[in-house]
Protein backbone atom coordinates (compact mmCIF):
# COMPACT_ATOMS: atom_id res chain seq x y z
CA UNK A 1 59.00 -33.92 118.72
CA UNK A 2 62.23 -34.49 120.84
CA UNK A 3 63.16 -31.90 123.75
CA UNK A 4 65.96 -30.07 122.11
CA UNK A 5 63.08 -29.00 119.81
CA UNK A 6 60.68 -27.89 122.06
CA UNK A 7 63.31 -26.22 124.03
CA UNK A 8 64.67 -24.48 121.04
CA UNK A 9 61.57 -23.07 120.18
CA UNK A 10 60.47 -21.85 123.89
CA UNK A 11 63.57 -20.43 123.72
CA UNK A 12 63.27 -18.82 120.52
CA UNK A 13 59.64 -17.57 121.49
CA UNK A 14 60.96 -16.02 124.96
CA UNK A 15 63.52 -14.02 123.08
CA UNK A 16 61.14 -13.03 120.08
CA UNK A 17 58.93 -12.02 123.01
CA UNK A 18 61.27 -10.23 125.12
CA UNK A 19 62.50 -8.08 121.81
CA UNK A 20 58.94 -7.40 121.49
CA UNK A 21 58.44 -5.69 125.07
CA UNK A 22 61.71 -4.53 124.58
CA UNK A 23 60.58 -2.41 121.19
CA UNK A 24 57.30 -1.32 122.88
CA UNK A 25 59.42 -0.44 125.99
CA UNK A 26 57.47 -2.34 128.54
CA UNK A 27 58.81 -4.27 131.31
CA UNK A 28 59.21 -8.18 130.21
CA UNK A 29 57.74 -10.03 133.47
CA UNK A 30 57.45 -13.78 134.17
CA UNK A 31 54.02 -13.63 133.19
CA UNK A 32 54.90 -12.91 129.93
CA UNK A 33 57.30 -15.76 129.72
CA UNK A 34 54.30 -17.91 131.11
CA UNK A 35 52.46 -16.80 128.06
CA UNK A 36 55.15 -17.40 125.92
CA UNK A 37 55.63 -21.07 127.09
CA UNK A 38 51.38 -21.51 126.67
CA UNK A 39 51.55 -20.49 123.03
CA UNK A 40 54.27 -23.30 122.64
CA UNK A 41 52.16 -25.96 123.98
CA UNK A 42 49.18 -24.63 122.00
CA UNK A 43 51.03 -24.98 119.23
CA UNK A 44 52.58 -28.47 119.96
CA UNK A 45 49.14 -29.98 121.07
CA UNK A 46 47.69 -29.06 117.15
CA UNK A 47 50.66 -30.09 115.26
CA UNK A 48 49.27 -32.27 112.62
CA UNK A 49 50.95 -35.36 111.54
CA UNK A 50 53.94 -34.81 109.49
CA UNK A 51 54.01 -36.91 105.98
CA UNK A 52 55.99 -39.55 105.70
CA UNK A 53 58.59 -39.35 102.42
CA UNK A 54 56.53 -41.97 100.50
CA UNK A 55 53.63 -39.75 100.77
CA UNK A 56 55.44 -36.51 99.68
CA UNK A 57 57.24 -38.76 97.19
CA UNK A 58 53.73 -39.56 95.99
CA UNK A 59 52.09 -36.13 95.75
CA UNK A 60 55.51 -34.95 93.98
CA UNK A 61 54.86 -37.59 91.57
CA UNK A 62 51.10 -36.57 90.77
CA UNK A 63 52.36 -32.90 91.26
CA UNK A 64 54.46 -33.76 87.42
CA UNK A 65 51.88 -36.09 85.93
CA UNK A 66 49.59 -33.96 86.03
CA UNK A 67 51.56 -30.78 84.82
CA UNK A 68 52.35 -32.23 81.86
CA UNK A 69 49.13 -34.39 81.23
CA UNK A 70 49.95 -37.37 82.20
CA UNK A 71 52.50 -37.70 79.60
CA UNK A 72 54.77 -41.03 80.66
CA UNK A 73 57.57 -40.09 78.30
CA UNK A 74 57.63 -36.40 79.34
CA UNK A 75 57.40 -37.12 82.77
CA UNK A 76 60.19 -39.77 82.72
CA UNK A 77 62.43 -37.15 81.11
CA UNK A 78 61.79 -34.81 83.55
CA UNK A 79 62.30 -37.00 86.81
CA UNK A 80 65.66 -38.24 84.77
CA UNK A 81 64.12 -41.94 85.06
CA UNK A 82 63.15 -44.09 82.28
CA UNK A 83 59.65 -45.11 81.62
CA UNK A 84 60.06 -48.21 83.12
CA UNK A 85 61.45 -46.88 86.56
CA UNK A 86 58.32 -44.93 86.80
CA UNK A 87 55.50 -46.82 85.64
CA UNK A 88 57.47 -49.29 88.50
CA UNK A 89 56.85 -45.88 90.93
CA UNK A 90 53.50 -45.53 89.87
CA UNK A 91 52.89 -49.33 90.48
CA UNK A 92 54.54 -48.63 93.97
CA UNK A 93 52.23 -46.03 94.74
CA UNK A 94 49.01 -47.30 93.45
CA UNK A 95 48.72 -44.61 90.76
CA UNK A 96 46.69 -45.69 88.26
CA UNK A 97 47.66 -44.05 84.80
CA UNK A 98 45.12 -41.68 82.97
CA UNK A 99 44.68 -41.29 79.55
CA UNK A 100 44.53 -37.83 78.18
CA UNK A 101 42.34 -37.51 75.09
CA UNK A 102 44.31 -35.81 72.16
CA UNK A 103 42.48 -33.08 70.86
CA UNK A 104 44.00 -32.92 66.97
CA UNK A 105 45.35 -35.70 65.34
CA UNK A 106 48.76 -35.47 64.42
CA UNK A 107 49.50 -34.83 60.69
């Protein structure tokens, strides 16, 4: 996290603060503010790792095979790829394709 960040958010936390004591009608002291800027590094010290795109790109993609049972021509239409592009994706992402028993045979 870069410093215009961090320093957008202690800002914003001050202020939410501030309105806060404001509302209540207490005084808003330094000490306050000293919390304030504690919660913020809280906060930034359990951030957890942010996915990458590929991953998110990945769970999207397992998100829509799986909503529409792992149907390859249903899913292609969906995405607005063709069949090829995505069995290429699922290649990509190490998704190995599952087959869906059919439950009536077709007529």
């Amino acid at each position: 996290m870069d410093i215009k960040t961090v320093a957008k958010a202690a800002f914003g936390m001050y202020l939410e603060a501030a309105k806060q004591s404001f509302d209540k009608g207490e005084y808003f002291s330094a000490d306050k503010l000293l919390g304030t800027a504690r919660e913020l590094l809280a906060e930034l010290a359990e951030e957890k790792p942010v996915a990458t795109p590929s991953e998110v790109n990945k769970a999207k993609l397992i998100r829509v095979l799986e909503a529409n049972d792992w149907n390859v021509a249903l899913v292609s239409r969906e995405l607005g790829v063709t069949r090829r592009t995505l069995y290429m994706r699922m290649a990509a992402f190490e998704i190995e394709r599952k087959k869906v028993p059919r439950l009536a045979k077709p007529i």
